[in-house]
N, C-alpha and C. Protein backbone atom coordinates (compact mmCIF):
# COMPACT_ATOMS: atom_id res chain seq x y z
N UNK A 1 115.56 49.32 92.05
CA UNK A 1 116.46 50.27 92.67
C UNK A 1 116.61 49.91 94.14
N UNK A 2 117.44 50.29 94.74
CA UNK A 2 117.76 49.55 96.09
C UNK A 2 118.47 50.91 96.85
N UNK A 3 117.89 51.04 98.01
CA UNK A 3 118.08 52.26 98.84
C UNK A 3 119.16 51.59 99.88
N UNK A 4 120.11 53.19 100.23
CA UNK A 4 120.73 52.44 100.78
C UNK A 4 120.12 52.36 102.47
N UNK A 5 121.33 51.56 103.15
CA UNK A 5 120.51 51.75 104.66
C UNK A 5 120.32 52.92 105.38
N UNK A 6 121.99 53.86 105.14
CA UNK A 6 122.26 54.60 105.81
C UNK A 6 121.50 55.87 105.33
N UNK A 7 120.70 56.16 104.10
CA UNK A 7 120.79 57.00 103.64
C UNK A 7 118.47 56.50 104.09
N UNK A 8 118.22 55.62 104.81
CA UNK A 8 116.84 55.20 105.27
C UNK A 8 116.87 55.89 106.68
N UNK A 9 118.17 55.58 107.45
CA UNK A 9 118.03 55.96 108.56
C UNK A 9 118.07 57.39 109.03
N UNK A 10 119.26 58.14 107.96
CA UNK A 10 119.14 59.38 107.93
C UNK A 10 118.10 60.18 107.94
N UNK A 11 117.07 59.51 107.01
CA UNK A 11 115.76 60.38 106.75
C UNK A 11 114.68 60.03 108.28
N UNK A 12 114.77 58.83 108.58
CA UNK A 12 113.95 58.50 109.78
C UNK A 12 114.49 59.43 110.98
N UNK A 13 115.63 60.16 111.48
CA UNK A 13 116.41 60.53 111.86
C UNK A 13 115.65 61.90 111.76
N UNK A 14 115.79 62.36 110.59
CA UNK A 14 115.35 64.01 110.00
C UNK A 14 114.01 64.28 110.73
N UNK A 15 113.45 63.05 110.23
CA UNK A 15 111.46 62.91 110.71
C UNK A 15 111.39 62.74 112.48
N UNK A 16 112.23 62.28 112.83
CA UNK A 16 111.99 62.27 114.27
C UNK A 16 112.22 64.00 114.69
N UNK A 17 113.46 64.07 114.68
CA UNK A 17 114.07 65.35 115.24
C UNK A 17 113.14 66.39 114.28
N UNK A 18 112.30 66.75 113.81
CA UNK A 18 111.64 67.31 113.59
C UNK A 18 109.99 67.24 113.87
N UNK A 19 109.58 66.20 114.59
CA UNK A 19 108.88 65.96 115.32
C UNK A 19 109.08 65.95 116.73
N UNK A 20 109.78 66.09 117.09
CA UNK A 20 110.67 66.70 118.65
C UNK A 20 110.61 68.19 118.82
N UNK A 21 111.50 68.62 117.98
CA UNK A 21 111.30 70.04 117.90
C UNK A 21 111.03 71.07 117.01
N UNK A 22 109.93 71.93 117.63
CA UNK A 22 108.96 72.78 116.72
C UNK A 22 109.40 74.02 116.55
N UNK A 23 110.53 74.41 117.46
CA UNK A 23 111.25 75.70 117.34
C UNK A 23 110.19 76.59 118.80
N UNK A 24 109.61 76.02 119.66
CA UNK A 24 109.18 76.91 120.62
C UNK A 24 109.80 76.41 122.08
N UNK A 25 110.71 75.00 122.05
CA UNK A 25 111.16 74.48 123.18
C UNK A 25 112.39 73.67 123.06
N UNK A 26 112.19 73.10 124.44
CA UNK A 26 113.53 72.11 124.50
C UNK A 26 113.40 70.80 123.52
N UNK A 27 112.23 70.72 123.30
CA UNK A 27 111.71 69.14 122.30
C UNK A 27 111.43 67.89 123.84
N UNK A 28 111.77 68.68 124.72
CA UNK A 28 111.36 67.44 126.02
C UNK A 28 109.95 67.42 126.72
N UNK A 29 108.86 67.26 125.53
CA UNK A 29 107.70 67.14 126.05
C UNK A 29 106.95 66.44 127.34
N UNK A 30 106.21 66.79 128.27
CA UNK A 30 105.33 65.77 129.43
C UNK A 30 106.43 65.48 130.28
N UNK A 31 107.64 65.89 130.79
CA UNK A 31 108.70 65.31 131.29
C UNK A 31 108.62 65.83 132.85
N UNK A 32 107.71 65.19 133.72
CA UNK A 32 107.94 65.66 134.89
C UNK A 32 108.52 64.90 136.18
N UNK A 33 109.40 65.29 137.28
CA UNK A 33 109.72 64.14 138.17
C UNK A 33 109.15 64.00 139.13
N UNK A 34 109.34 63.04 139.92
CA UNK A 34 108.64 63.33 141.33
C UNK A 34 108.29 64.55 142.22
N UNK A 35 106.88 64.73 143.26
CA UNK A 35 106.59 65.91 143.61
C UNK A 35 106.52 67.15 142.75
N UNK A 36 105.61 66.57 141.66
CA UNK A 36 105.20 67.40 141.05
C UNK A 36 105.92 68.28 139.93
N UNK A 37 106.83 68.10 139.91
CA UNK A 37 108.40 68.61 138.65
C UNK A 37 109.01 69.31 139.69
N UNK A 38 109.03 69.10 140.82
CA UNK A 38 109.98 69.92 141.52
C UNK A 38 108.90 70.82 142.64
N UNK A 39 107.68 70.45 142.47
CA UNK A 39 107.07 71.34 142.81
C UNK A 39 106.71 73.34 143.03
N UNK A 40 107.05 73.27 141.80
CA UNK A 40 106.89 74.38 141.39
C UNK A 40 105.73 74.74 140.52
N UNK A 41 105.15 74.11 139.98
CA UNK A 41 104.14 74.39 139.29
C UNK A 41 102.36 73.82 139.85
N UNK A 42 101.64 74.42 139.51
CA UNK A 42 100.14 74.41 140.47
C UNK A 42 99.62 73.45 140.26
N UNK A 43 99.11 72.41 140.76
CA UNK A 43 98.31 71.10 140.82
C UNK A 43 97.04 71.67 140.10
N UNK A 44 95.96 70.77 139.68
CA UNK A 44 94.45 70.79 139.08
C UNK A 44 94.04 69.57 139.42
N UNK A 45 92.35 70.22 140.03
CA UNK A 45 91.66 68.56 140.09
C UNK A 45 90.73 68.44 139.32
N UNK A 46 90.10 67.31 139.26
CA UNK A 46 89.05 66.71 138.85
C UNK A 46 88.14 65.68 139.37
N UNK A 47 87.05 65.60 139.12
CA UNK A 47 86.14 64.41 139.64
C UNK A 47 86.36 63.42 138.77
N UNK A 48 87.35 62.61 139.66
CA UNK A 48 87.37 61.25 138.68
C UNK A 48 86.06 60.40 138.45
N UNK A 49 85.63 60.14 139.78
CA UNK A 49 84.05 59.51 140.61
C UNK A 49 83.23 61.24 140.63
N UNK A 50 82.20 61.35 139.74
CA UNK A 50 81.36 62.10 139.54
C UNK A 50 80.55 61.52 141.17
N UNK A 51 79.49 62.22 141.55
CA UNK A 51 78.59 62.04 142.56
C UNK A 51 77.41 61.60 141.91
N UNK A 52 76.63 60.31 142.06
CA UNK A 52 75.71 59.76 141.92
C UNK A 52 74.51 59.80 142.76
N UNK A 53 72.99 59.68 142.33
CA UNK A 53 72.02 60.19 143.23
C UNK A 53 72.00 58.96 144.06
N UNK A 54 71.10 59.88 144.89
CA UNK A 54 71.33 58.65 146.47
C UNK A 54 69.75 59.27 147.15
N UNK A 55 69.55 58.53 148.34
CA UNK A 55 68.26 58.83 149.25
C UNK A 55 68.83 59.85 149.86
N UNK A 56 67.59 60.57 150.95
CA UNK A 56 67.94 60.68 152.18
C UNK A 56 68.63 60.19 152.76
N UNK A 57 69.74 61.08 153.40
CA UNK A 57 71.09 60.64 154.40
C UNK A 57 71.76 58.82 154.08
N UNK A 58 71.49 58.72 152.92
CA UNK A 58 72.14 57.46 152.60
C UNK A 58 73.74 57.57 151.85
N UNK A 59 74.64 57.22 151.79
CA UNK A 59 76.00 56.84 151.53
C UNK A 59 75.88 57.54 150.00
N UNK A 60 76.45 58.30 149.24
CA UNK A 60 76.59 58.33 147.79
C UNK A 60 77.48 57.15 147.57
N UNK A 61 77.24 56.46 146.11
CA UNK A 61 77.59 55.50 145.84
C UNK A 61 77.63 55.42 144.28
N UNK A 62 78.56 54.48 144.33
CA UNK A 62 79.72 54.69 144.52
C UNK A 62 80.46 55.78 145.25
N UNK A 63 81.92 55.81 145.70
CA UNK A 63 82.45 56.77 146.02
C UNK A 63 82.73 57.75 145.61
N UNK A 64 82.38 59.23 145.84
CA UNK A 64 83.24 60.02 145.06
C UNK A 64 84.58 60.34 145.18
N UNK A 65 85.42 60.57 144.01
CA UNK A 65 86.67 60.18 143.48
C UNK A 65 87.13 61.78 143.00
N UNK A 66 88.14 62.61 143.43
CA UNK A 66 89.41 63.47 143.12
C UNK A 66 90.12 62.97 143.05
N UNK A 67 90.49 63.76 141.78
CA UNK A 67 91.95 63.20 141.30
C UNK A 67 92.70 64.69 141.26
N UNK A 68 94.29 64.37 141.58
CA UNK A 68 95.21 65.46 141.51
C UNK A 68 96.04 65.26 140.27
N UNK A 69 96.04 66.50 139.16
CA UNK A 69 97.52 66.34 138.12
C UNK A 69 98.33 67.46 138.18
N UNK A 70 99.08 66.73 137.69
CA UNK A 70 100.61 67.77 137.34
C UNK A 70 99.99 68.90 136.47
N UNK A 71 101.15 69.55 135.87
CA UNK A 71 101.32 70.54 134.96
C UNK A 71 101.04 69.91 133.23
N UNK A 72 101.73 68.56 133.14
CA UNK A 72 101.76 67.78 132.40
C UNK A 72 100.04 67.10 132.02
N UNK A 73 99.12 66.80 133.31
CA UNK A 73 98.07 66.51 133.16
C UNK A 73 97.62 64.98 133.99
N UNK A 74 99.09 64.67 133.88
CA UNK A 74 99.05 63.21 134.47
C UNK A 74 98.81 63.29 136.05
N UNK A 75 98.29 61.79 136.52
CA UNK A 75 98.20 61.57 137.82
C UNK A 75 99.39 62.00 138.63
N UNK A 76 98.84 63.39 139.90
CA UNK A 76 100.23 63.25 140.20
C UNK A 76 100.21 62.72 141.60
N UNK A 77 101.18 61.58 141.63
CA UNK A 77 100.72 60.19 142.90
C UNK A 77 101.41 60.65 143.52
N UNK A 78 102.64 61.90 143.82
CA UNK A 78 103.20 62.18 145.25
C UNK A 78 102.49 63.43 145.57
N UNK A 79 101.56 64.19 145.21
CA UNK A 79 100.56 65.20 146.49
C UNK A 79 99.85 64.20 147.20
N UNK A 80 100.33 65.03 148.72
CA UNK A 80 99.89 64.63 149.90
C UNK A 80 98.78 65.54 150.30
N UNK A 81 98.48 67.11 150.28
CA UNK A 81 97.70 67.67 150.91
C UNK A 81 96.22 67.21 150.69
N UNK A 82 95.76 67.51 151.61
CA UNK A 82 94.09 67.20 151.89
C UNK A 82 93.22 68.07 150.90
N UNK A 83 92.58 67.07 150.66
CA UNK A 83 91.64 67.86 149.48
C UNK A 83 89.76 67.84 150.28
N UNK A 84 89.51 68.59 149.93
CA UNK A 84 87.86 68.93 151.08
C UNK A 84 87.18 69.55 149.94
N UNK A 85 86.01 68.47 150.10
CA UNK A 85 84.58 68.75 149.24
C UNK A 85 83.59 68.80 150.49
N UNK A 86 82.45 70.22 149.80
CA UNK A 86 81.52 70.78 150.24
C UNK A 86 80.40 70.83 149.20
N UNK A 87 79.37 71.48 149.97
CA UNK A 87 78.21 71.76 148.54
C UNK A 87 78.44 72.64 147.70
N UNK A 88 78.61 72.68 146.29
CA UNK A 88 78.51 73.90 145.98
C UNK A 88 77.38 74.69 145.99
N UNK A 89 75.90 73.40 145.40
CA UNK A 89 75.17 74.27 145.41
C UNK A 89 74.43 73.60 145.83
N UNK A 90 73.01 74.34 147.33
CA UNK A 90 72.37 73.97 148.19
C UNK A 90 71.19 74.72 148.37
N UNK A 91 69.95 74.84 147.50
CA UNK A 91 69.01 75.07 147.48
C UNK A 91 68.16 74.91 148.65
N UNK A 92 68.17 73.64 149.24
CA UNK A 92 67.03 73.29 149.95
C UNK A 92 67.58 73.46 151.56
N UNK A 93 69.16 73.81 151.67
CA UNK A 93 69.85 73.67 153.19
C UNK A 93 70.03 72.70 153.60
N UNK A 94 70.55 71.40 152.64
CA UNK A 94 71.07 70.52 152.67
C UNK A 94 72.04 69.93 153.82
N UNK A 95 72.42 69.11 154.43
CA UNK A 95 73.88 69.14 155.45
C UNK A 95 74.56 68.04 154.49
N UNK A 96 75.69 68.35 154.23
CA UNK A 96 76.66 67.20 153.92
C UNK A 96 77.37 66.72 155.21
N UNK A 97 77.19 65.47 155.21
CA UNK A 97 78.25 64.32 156.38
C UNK A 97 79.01 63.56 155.95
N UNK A 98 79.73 62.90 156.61
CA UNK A 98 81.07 61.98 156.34
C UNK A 98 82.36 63.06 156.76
N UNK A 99 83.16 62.01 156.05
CA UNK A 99 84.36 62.48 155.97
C UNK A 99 85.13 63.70 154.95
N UNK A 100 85.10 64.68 154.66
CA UNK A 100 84.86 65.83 154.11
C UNK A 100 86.23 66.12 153.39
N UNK A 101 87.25 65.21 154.33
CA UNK A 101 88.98 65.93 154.06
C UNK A 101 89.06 64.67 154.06
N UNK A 102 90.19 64.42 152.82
CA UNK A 102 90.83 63.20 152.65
C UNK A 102 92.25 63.58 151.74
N UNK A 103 92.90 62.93 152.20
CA UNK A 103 94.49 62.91 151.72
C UNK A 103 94.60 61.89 150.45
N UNK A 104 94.88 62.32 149.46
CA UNK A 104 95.17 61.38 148.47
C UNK A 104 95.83 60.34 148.31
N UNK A 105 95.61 58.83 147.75
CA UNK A 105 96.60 57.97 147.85
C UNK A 105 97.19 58.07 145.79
N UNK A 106 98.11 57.98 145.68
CA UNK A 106 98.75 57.64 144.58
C UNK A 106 97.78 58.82 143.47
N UNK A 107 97.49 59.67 144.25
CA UNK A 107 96.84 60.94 143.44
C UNK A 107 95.41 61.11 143.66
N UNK A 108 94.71 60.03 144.57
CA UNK A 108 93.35 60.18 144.21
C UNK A 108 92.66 60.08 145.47
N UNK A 109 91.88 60.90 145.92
CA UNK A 109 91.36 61.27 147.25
C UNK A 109 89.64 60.13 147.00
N UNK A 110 89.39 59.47 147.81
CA UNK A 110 88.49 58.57 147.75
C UNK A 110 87.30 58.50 148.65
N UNK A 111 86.22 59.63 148.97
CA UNK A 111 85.04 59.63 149.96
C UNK A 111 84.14 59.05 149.70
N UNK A 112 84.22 58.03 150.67
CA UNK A 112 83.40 56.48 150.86
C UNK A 112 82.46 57.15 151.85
N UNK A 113 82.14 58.09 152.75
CA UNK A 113 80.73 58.12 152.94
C UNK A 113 80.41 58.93 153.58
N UNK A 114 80.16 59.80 152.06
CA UNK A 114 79.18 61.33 151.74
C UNK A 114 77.85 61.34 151.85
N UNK A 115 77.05 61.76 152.22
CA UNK A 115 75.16 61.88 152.33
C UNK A 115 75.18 63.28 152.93
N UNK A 116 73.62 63.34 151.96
CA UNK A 116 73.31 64.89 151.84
C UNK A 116 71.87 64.28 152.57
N UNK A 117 71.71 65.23 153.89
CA UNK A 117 69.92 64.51 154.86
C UNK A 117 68.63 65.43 153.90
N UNK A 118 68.61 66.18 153.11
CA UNK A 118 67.57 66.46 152.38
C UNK A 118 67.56 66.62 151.03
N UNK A 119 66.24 65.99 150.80
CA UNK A 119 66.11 66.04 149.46
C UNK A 119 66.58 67.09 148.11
N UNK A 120 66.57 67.02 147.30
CA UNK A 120 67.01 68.52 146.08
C UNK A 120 68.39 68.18 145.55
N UNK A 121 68.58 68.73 144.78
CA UNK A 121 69.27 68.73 143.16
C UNK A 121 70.37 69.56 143.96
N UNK A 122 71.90 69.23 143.71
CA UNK A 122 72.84 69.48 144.20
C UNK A 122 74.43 69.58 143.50
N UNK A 123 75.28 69.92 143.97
CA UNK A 123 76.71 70.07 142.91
C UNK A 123 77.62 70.05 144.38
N UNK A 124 78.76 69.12 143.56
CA UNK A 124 79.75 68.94 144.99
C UNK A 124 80.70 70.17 144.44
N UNK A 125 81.74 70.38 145.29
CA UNK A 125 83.52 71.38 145.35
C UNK A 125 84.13 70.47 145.67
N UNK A 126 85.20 70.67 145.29
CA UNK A 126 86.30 70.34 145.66
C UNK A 126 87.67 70.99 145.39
N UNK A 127 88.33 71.34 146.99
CA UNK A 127 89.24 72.29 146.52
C UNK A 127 90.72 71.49 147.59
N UNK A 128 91.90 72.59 147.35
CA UNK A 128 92.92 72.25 147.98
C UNK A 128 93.38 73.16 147.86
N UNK A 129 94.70 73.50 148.50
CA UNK A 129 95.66 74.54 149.09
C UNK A 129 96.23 74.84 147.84
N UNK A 130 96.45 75.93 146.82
CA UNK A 130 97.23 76.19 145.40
C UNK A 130 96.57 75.96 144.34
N UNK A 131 95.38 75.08 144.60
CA UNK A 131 94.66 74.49 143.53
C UNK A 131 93.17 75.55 142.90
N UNK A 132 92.91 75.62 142.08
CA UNK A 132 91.44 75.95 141.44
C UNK A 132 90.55 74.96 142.25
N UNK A 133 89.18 75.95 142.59
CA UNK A 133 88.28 74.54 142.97
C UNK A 133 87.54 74.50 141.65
N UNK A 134 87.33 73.28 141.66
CA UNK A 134 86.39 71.99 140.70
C UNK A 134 85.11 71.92 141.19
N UNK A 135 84.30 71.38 140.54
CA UNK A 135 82.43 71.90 140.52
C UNK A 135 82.16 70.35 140.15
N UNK A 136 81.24 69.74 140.84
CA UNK A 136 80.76 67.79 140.03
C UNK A 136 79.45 68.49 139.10
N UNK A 137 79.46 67.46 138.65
CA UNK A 137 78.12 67.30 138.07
C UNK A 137 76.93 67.69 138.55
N UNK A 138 75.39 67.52 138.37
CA UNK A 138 74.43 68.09 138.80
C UNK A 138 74.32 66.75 139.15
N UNK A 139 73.53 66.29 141.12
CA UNK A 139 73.22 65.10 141.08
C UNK A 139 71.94 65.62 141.75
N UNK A 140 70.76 64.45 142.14
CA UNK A 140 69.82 64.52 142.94
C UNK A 140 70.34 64.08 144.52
N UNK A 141 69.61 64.18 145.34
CA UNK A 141 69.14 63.36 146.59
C UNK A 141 67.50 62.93 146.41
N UNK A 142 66.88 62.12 146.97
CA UNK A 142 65.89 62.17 146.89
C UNK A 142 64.82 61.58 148.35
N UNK A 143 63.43 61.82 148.52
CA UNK A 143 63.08 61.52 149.63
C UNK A 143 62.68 60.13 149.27
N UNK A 144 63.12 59.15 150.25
CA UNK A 144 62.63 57.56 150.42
C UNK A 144 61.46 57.62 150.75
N UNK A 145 60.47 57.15 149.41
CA UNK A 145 58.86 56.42 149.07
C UNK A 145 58.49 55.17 150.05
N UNK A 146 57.60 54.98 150.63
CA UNK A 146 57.12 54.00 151.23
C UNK A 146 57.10 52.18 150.05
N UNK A 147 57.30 51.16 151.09
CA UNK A 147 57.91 50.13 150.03
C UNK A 147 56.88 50.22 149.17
C-alpha cells in the first residue's frame, strides 16, 4: 500500500500544531527579547559558582559565580544592575572582604576575591534590586595548621 505524500504531511502538520497548542496560550513558548522581554517581568538568581572552602582570609576559589534569568529561565545577558553578596549565615562574626558588588557580564556576576578572616561553617546571599535573594551552599573557612 503506498501513502500518499500529502495526506503524510497533513498528519505531521496535525502532530505539530497540537504540540504547540494546549488550549492555555498563544503556543509561543520561552519567547523572550532583549532586556529581559521588555522588561517587565522579575529577574531570579542563582549560584552558578557555589562557594568553596578556603583558609583564613584566603581568596575563595574558585570564583563565586551569579547568574541572572529571565522569566523564561534562560541566561539573561542584558541585566546590568549590581548584584551584592553578603553572609547569610555568620556564627563565629566572620568579616567578608573583596569586592562585594559586581555588575554582570553577559548575565553572570563573577567575585574573584571573596575571604571570610575567621574560621566556621558559613552560607553566602546574594541579592539585587526586584530580585528574590538566593542562599549558597553550606561552605567551611578554616584555621591554617602549622606546615
Amino acid at each position: 500500500m503506498r501513502t500518499k505524500q500529502s495526506s503524510v504531511v497533513c498528519a505531521l502538520l496535525v502532530l505539530l500544531a497540537g504540540a504547540c497548542f494546549d488550549g492555555s496560550g498563544s503556543g509561543l513558548m520561552g519567547i523572550s527579547g532583549g532586556n529581559n522581554g521588555g522588561g517587565n517581568s522579575t529577574p531570579s538568581l542563582a549560584f552558578f559558582v557555589q562557594p568553596n572552602s578556603a583558609n583564613e582570609s584566603q581568596i575563595i576559589s574558585p570564583p563565586v559565580e551569579i547568574v541572572v534569568r529571565d522569566s523564561t529561565g534562560r541566561t539573561d545577558t542584558s541585566f546590568t544592575r549590581g548584584i551584592t553578596v553578603g553572609l547569610a549565615s555568620n556564627s563565629t562574626g566572620g568579616v567578608l572582604s573583596g569586592t562585594t558588588v559586581v555588575r554582570p557580564v553577559n548575565g553572570i556576576s563573577s567575585f574573584s576575591n571573596l575571604a571570610i578572616d575567621k574560621a566556621g561553617t558559613y552560607t553566602l546571599e546574594a541579592s539585587t534590586s526586584g530580585a528574590a535573594t538566593v542562599t549558597s551552599s553550606t561552605f567551611s573557612i578554616t584555621t591554617v595548621t602549622g606546615p
